[in-house]
PDB file of N, CA and C in Angstrom:
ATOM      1  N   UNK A   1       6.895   4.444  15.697  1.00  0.00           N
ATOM      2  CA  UNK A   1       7.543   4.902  14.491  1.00  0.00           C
ATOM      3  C   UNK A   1       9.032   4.656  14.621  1.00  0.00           C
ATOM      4  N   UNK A   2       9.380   4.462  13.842  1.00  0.00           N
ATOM      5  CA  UNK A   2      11.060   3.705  13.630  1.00  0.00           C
ATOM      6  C   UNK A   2      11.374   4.871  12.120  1.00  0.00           C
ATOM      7  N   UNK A   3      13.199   5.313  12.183  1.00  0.00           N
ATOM      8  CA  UNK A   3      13.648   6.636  11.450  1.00  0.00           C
ATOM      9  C   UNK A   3      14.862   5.586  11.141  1.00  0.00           C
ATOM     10  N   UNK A   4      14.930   5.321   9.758  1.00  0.00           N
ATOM     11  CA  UNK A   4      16.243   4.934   9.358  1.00  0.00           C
ATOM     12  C   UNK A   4      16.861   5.554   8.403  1.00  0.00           C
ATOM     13  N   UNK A   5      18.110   5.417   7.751  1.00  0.00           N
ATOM     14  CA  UNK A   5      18.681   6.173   6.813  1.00  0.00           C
ATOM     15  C   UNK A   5      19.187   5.438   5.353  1.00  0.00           C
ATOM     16  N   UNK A   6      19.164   6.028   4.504  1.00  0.00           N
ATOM     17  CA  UNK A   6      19.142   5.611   2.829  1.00  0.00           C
ATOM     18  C   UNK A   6      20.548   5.729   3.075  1.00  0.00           C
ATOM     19  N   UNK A   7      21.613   4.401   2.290  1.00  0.00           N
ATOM     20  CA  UNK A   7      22.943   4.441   2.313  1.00  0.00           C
ATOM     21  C   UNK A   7      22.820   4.927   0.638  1.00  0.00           C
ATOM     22  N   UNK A   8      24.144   5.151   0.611  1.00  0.00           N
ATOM     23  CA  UNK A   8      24.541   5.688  -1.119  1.00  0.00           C
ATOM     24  C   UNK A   8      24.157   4.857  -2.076  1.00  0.00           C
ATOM     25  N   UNK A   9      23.967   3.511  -1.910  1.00  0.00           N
ATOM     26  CA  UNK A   9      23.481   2.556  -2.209  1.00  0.00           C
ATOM     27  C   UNK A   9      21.972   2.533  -2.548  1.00  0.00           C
ATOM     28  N   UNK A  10      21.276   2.963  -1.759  1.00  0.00           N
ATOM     29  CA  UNK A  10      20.111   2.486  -2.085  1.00  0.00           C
ATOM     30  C   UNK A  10      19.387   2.097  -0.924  1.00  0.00           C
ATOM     31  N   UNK A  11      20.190   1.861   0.457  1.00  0.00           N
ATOM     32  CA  UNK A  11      19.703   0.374   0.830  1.00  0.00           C
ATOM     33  C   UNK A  11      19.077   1.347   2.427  1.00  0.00           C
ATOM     34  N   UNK A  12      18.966   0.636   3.421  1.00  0.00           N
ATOM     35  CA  UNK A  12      18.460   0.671   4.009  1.00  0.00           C
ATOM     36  C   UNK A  12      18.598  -0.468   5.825  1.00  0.00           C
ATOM     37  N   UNK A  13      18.783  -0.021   6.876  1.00  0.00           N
ATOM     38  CA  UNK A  13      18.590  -1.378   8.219  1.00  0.00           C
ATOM     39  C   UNK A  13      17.629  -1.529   8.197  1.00  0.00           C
ATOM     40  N   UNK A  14      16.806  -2.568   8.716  1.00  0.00           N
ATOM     41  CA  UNK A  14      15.420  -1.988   8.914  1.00  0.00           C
ATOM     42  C   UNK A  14      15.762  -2.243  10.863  1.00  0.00           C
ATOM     43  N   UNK A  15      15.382  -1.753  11.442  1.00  0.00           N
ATOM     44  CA  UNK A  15      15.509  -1.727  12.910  1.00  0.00           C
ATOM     45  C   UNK A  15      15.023  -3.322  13.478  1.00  0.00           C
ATOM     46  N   UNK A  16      15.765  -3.588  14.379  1.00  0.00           N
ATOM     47  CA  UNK A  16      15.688  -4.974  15.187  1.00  0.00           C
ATOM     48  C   UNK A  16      13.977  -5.317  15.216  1.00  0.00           C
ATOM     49  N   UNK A  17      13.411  -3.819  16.197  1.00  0.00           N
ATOM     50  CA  UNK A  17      11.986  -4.544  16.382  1.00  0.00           C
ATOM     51  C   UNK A  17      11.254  -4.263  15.150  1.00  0.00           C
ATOM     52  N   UNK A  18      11.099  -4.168  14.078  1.00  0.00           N
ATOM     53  CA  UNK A  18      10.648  -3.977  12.727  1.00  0.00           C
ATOM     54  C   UNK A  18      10.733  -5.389  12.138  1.00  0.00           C
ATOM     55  N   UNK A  19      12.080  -6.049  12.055  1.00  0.00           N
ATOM     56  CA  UNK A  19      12.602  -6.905  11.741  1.00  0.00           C
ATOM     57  C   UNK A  19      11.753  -8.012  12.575  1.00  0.00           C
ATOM     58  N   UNK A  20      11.610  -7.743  13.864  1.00  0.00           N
ATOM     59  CA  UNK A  20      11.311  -8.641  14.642  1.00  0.00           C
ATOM     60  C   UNK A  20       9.348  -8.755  14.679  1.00  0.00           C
ATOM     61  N   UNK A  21       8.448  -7.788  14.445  1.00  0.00           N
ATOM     62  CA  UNK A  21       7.522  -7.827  13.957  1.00  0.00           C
ATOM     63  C   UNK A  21       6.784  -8.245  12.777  1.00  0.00           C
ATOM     64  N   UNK A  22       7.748  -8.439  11.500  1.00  0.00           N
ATOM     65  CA  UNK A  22       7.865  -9.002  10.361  1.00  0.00           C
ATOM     66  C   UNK A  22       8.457 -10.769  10.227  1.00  0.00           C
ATOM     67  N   UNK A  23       8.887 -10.670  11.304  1.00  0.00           N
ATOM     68  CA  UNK A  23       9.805 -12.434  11.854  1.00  0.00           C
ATOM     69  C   UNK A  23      10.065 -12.110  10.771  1.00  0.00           C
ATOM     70  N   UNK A  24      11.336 -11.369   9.997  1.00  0.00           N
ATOM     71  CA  UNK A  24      12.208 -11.461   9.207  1.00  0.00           C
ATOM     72  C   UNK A  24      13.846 -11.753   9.812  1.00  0.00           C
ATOM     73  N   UNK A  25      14.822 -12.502   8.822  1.00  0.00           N
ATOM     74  CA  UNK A  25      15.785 -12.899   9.220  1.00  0.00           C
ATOM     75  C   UNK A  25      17.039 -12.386   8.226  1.00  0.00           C
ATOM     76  N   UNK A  26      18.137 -12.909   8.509  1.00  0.00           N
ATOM     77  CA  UNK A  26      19.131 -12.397   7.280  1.00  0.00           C
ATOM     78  C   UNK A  26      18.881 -13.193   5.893  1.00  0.00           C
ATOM     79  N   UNK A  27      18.605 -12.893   5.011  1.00  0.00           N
ATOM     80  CA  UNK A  27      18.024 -13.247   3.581  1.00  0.00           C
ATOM     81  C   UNK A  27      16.740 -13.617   3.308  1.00  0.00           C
ATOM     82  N   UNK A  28      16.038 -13.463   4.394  1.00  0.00           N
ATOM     83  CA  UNK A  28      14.238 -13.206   3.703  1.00  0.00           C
ATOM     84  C   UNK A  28      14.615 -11.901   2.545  1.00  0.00           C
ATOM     85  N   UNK A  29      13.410 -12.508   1.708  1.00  0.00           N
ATOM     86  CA  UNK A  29      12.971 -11.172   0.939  1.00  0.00           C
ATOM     87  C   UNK A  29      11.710 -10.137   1.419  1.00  0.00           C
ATOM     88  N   UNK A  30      11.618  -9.393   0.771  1.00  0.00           N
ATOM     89  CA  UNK A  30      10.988  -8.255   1.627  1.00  0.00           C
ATOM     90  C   UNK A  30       9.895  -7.763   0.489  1.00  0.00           C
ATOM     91  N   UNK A  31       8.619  -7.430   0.574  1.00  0.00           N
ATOM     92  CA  UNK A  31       7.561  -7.152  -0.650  1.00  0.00           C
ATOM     93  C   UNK A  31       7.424  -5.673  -0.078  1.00  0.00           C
ATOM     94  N   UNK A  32       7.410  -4.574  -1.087  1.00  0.00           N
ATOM     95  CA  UNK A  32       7.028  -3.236  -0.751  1.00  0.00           C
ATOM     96  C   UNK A  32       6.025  -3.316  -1.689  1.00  0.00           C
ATOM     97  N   UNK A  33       4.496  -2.881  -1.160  1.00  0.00           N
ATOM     98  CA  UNK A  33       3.308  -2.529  -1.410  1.00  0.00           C
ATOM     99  C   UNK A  33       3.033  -0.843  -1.406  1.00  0.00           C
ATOM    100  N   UNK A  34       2.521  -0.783  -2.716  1.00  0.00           N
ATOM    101  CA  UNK A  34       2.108   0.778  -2.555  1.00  0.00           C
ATOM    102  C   UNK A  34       0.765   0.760  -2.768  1.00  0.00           C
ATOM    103  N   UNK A  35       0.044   1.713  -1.825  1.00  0.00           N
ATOM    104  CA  UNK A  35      -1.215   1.878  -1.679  1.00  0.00           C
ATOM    105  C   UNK A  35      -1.585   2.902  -1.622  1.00  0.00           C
ATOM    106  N   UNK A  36      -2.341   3.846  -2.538  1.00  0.00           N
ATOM    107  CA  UNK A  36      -3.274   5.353  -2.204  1.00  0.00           C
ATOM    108  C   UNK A  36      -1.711   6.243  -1.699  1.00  0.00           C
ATOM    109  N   UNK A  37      -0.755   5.867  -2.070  1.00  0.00           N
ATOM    110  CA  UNK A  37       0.626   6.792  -2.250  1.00  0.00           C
ATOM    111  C   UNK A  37       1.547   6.812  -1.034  1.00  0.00           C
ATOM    112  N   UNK A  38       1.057   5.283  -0.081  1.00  0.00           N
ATOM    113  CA  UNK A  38       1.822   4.889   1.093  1.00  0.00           C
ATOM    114  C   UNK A  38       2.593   3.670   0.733  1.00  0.00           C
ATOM    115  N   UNK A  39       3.777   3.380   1.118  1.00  0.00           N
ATOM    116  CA  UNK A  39       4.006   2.315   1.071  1.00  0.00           C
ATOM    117  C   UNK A  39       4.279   1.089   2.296  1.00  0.00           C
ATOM    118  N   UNK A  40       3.790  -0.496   2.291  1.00  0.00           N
ATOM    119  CA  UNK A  40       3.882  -1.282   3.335  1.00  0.00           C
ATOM    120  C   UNK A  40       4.923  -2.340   3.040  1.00  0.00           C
ATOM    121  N   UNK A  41       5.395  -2.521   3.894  1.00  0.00           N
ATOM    122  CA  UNK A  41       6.483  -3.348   3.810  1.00  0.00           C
ATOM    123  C   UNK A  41       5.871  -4.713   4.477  1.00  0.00           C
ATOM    124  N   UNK A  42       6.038  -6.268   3.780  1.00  0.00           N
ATOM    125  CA  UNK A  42       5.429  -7.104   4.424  1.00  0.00           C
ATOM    126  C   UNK A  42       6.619  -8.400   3.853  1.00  0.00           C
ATOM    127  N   UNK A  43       6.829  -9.232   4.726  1.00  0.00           N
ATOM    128  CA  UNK A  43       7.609 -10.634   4.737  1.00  0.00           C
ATOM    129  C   UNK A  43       6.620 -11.528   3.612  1.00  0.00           C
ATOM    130  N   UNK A  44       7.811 -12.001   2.370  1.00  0.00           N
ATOM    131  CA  UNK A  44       7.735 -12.039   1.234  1.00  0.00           C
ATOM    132  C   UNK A  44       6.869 -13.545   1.399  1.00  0.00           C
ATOM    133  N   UNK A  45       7.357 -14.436   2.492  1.00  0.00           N
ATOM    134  CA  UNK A  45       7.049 -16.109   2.263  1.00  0.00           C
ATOM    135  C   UNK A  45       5.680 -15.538   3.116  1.00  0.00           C
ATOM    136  N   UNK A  46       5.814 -15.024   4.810  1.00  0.00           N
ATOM    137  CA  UNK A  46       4.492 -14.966   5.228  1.00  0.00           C
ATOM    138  C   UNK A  46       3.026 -14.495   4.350  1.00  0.00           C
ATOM    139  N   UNK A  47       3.732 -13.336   3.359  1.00  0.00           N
ATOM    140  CA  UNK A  47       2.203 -13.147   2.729  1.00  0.00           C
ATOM    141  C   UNK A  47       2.170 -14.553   1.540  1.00  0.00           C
ATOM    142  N   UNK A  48       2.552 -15.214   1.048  1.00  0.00           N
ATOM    143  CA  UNK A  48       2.729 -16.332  -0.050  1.00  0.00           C
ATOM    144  C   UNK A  48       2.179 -16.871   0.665  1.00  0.00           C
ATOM    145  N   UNK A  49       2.173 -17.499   1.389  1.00  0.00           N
ATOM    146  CA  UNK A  49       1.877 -18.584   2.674  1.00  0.00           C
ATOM    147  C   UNK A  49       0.004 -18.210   3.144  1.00  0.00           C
ATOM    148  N   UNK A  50      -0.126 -16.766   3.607  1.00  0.00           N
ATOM    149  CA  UNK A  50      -1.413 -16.069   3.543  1.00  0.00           C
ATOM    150  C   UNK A  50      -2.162 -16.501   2.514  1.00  0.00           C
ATOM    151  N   UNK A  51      -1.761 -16.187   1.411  1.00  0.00           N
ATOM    152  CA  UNK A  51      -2.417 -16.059  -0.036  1.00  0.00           C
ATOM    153  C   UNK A  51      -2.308 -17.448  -0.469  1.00  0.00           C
ATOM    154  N   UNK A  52      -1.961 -18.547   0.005  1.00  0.00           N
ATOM    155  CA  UNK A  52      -1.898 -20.003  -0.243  1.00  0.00           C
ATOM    156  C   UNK A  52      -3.217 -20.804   0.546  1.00  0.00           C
ATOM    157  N   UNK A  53      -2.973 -20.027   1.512  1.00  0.00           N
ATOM    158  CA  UNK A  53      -3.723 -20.560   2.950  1.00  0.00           C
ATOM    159  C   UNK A  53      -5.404 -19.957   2.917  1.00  0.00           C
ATOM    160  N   UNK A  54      -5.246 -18.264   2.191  1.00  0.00           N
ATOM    161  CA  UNK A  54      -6.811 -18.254   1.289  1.00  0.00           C
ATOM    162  C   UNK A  54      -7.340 -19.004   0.896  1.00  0.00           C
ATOM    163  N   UNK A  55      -6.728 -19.031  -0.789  1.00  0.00           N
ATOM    164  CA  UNK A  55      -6.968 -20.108  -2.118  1.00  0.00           C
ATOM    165  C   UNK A  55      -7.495 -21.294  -1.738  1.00  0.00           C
ATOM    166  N   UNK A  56      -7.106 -21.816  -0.491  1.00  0.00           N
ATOM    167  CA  UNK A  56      -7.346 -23.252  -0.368  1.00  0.00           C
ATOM    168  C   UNK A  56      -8.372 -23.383   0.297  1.00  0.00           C
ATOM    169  N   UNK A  57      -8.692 -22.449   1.075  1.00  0.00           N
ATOM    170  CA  UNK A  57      -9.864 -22.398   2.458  1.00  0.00           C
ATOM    171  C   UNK A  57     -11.262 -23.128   1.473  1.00  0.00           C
ATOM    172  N   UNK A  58     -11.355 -24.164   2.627  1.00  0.00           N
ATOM    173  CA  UNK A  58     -12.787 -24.937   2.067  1.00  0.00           C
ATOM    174  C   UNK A  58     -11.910 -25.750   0.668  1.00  0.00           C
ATOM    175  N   UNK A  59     -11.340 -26.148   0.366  1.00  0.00           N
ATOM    176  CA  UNK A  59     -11.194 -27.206  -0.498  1.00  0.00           C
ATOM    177  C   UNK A  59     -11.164 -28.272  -0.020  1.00  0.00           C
ATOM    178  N   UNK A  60     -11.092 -29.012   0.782  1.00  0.00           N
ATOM    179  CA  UNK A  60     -10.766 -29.833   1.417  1.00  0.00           C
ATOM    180  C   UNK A  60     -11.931 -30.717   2.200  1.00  0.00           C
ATOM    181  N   UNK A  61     -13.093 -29.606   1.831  1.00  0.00           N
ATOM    182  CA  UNK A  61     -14.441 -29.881   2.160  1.00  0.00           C
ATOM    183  C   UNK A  61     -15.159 -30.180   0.641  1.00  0.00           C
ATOM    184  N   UNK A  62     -14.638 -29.333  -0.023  1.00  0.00           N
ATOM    185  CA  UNK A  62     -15.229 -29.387  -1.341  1.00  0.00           C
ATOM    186  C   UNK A  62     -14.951 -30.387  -1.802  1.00  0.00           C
ATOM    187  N   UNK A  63     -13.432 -31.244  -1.500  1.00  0.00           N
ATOM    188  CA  UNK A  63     -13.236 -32.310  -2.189  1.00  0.00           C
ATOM    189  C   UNK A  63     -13.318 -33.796  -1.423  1.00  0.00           C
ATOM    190  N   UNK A  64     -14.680 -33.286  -0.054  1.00  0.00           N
ATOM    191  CA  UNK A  64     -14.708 -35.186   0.272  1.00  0.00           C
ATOM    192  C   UNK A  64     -14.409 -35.022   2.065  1.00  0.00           C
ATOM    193  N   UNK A  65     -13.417 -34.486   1.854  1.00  0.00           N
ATOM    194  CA  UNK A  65     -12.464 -34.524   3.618  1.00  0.00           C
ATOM    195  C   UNK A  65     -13.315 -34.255   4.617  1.00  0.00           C
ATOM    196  N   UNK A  66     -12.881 -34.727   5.599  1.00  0.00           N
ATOM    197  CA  UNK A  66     -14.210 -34.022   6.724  1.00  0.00           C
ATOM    198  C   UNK A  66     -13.849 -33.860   7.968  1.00  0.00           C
ATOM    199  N   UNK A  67     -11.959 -34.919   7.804  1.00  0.00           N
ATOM    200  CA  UNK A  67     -10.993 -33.934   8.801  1.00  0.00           C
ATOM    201  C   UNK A  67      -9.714 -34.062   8.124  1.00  0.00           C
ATOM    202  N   UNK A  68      -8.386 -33.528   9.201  1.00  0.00           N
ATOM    203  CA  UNK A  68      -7.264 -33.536   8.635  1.00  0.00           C
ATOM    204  C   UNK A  68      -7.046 -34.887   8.716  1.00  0.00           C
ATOM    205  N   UNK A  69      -7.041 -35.883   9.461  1.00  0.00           N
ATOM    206  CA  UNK A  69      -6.764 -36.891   9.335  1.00  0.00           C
ATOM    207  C   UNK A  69      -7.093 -38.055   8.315  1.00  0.00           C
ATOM    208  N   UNK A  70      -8.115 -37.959   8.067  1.00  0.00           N
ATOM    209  CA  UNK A  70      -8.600 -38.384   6.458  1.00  0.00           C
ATOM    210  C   UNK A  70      -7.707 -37.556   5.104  1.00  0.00           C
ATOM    211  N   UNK A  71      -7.375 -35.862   5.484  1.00  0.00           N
ATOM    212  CA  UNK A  71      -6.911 -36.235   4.141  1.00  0.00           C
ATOM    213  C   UNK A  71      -5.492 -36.345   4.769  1.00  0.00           C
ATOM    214  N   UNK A  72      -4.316 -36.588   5.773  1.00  0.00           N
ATOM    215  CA  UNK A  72      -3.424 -36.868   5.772  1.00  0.00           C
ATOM    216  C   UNK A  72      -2.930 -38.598   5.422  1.00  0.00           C
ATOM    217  N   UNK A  73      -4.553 -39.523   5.449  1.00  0.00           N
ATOM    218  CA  UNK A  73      -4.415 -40.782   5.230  1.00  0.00           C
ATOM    219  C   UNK A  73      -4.264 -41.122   3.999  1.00  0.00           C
ATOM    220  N   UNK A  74      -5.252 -40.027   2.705  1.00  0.00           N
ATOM    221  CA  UNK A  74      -5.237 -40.281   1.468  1.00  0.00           C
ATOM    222  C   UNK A  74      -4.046 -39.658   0.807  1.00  0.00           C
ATOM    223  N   UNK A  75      -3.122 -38.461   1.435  1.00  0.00           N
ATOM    224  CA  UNK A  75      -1.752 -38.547   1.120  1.00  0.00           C
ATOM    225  C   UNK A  75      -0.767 -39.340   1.232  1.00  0.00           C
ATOM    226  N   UNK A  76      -0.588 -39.696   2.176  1.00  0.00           N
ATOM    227  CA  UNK A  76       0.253 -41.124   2.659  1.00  0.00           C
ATOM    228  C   UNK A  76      -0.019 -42.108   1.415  1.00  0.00           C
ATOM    229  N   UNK A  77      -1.400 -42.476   1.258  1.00  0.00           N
ATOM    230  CA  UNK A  77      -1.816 -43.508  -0.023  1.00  0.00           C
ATOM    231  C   UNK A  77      -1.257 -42.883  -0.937  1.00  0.00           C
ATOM    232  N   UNK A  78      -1.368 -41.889  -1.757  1.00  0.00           N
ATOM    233  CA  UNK A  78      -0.973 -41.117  -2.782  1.00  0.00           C
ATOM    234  C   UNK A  78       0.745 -41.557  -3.253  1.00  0.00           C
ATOM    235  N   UNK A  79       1.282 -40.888  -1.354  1.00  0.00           N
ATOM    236  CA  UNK A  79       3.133 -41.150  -1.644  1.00  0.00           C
ATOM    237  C   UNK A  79       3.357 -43.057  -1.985  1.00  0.00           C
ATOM    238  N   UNK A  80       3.025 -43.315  -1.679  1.00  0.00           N
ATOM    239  CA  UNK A  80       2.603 -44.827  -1.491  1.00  0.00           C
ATOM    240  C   UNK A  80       3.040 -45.320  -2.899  1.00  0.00           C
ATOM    241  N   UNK A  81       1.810 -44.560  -4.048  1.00  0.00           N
ATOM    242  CA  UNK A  81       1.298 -45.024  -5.044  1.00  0.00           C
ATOM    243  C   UNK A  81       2.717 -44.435  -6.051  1.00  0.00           C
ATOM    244  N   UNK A  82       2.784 -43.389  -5.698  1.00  0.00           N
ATOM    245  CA  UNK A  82       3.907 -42.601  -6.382  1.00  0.00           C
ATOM    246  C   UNK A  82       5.590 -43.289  -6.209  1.00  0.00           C
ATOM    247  N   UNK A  83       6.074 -43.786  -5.160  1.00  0.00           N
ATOM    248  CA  UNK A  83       7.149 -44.100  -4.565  1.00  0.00           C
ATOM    249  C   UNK A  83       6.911 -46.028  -4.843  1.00  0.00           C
ATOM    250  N   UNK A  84       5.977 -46.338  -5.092  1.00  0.00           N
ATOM    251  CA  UNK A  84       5.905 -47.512  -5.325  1.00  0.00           C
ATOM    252  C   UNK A  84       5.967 -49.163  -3.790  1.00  0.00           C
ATOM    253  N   UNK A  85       5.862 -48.425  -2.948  1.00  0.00           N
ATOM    254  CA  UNK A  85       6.048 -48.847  -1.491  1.00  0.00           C
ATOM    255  C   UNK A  85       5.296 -48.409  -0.522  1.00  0.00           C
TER     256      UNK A  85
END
C-alpha cells in the first residue's frame, strides 16, 4: 500500500514504485477505472495496446496467415504497392 497526498490543485505524486509498476513516465496519461465503488488506476497506451492485441487475436489465421513471416512478406508487398517501389 502506497499513502499520497491531494495538492490544492487537485493533483496528486504517484510514488516511484507505483510509477514503476505501471512503466509509467513523465507525460504518459493515466486511465482511472471505477468498479463496484473502487477505483484502478492503469497506463493509458498499455491498456490500448491490451485491447488492440485482443481484437486482433486469431485474425491473422482467419485471414490466410499461418506465420508471422508470411504476413510480414504480404506487408512489405502492400508498402511496395502503396509507395510505388
Amino acid at each position: 500500500m502506497e499513502i499520497t497526498k491531494l495538492s490544492d490543485k487537485g493533483q496528486i505524486t504517484l510514488p516511484i514504485s507505483i510509477r514503476k509498476k505501471l512503466q509509467l513516465k513523465a507525460g504518459d496519461k493515466v486511465v482511472i477505472l471505477e468498479e463496484n465503488g473502487r477505483f484502478y488506476m492503469e497506463n493509458s497506451a498499455l491498456m490500448a495496446f491490451s485491447k488492440v492485441a485482443n481484437d486482433f487475436k486469431g485474425a491473422a489465421i482467419e485471414a490466410g496467415f499461418n506465420s508471422e513471416d508470411e504476413m510480414q512478406d504480404y506487408m512489405q508487398e502492400i508498402r511496395k504497392e502503396v509507395r510505388g517501389y
